[in-house]
C-alpha atoms as a PDB file:
ATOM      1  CA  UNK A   1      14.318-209.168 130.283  1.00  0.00           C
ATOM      2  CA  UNK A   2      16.452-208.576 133.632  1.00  0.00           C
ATOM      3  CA  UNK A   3      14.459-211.942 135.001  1.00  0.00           C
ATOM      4  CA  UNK A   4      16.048-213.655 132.196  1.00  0.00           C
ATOM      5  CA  UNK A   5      19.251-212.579 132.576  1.00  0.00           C
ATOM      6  CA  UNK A   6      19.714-213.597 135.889  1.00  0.00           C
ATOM      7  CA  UNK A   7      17.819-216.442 135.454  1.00  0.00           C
ATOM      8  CA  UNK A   8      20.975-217.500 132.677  1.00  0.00           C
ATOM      9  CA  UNK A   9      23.556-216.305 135.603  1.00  0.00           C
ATOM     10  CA  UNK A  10      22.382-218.749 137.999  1.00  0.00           C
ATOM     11  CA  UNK A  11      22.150-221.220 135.476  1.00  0.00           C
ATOM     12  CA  UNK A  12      25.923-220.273 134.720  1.00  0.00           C
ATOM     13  CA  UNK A  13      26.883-220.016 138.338  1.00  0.00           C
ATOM     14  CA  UNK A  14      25.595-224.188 138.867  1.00  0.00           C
ATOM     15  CA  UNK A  15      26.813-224.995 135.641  1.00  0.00           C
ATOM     16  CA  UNK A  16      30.421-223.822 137.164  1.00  0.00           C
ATOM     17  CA  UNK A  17      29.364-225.638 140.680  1.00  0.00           C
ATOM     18  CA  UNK A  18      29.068-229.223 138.972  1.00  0.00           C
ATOM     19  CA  UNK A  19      31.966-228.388 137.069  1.00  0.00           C
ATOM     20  CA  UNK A  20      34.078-229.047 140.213  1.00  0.00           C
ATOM     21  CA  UNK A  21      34.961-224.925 140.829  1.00  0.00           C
ATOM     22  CA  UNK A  22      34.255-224.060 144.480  1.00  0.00           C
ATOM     23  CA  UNK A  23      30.933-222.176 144.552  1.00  0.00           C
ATOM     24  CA  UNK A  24      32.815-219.055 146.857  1.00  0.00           C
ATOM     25  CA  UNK A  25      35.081-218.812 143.271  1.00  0.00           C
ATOM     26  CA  UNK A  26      32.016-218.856 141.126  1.00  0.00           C
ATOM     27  CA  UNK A  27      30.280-216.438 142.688  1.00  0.00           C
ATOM     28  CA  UNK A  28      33.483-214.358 143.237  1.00  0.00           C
ATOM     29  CA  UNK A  29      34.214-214.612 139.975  1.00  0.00           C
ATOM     30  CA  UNK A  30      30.397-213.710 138.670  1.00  0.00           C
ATOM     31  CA  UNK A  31      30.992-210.040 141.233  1.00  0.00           C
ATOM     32  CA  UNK A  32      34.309-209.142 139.365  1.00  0.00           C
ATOM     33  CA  UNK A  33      32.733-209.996 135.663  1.00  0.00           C
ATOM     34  CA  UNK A  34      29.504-207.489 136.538  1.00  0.00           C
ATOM     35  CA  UNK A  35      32.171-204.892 138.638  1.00  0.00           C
ATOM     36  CA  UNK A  36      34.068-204.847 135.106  1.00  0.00           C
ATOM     37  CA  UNK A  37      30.832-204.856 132.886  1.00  0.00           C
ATOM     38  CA  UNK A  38      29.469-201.604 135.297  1.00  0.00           C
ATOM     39  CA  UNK A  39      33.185-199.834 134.338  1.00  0.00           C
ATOM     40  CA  UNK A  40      32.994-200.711 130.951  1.00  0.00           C
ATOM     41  CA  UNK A  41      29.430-199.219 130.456  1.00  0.00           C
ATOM     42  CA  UNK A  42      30.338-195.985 132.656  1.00  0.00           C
ATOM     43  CA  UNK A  43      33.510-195.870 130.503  1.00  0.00           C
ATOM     44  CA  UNK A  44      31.350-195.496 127.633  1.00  0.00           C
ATOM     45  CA  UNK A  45      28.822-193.303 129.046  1.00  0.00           C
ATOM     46  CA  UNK A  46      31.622-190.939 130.107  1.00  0.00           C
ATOM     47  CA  UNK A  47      32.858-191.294 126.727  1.00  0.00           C
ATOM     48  CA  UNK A  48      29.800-190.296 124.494  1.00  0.00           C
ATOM     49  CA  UNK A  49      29.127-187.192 127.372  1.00  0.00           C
ATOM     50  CA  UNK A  50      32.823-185.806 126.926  1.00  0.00           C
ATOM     51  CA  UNK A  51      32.563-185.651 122.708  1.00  0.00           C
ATOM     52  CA  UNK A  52      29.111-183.615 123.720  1.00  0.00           C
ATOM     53  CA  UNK A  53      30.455-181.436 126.332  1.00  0.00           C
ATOM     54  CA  UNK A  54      31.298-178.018 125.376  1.00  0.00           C
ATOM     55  CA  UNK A  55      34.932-176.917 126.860  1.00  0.00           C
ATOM     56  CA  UNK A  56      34.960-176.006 130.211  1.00  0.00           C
ATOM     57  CA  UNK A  57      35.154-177.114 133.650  1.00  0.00           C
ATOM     58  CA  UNK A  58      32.763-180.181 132.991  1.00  0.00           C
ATOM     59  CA  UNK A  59      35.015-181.405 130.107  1.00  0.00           C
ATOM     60  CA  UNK A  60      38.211-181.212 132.859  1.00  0.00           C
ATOM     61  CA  UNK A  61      35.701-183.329 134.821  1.00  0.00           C
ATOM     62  CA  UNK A  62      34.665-185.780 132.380  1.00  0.00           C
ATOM     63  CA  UNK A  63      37.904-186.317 131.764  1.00  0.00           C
ATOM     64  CA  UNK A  64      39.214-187.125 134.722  1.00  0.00           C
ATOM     65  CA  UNK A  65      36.415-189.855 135.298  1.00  0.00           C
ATOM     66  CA  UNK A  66      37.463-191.162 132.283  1.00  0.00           C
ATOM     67  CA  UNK A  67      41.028-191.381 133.674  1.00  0.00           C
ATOM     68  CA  UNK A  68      40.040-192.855 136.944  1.00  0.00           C
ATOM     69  CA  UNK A  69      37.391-195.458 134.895  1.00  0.00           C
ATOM     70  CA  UNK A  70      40.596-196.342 132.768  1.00  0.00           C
ATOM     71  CA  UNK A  71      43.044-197.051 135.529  1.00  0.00           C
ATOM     72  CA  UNK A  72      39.905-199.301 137.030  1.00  0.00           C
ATOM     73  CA  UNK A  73      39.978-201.207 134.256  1.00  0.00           C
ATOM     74  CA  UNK A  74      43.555-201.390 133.686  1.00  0.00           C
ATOM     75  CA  UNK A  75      43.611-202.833 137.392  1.00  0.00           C
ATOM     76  CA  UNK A  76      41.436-205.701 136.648  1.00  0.00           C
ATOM     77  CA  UNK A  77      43.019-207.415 133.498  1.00  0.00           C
ATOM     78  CA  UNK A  78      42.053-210.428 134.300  1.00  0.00           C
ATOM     79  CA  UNK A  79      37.896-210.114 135.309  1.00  0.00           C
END
């Protein structure tokens, strides 16, 4: 399944490179979308491991990886 799914990011990346975008964008652009994705999914990870956490000193730490995911993602509006 991962084959495939770069296999359809390549194809994406040349479909951008004929559509006249400079190849450095593409590809710079394909690094911020997967950078975002990777916060999104530890977002949610975090996420579903603080509503399981007892209270404590790993909640206060769950939560402030949550905090620090969050202001990652509120940096990159635009990925």
């Amino acid at each position: 399944m991962a084959r495939g799914f770069e296999s359809k990011a390549v194809s994406d990346q040349q479909e951008e490179a004929q559509r006249g975008k400079p190849a450095r964008t593409a590809a710079r652009d394909a690094v911020a979308q997967r950078t975002r994705r990777t916060l999104e999914l530890a977002q949610v990870d975090v996420c579903r491991r603080l509503a399981a956490a007892p209270s404590g000193a790993l909640r206060q730490t769950l939560q402030r990886a949550l905090d620090e995911l969050e202001r990652q993602l509120a940096a990159r509006p635009g990925d």
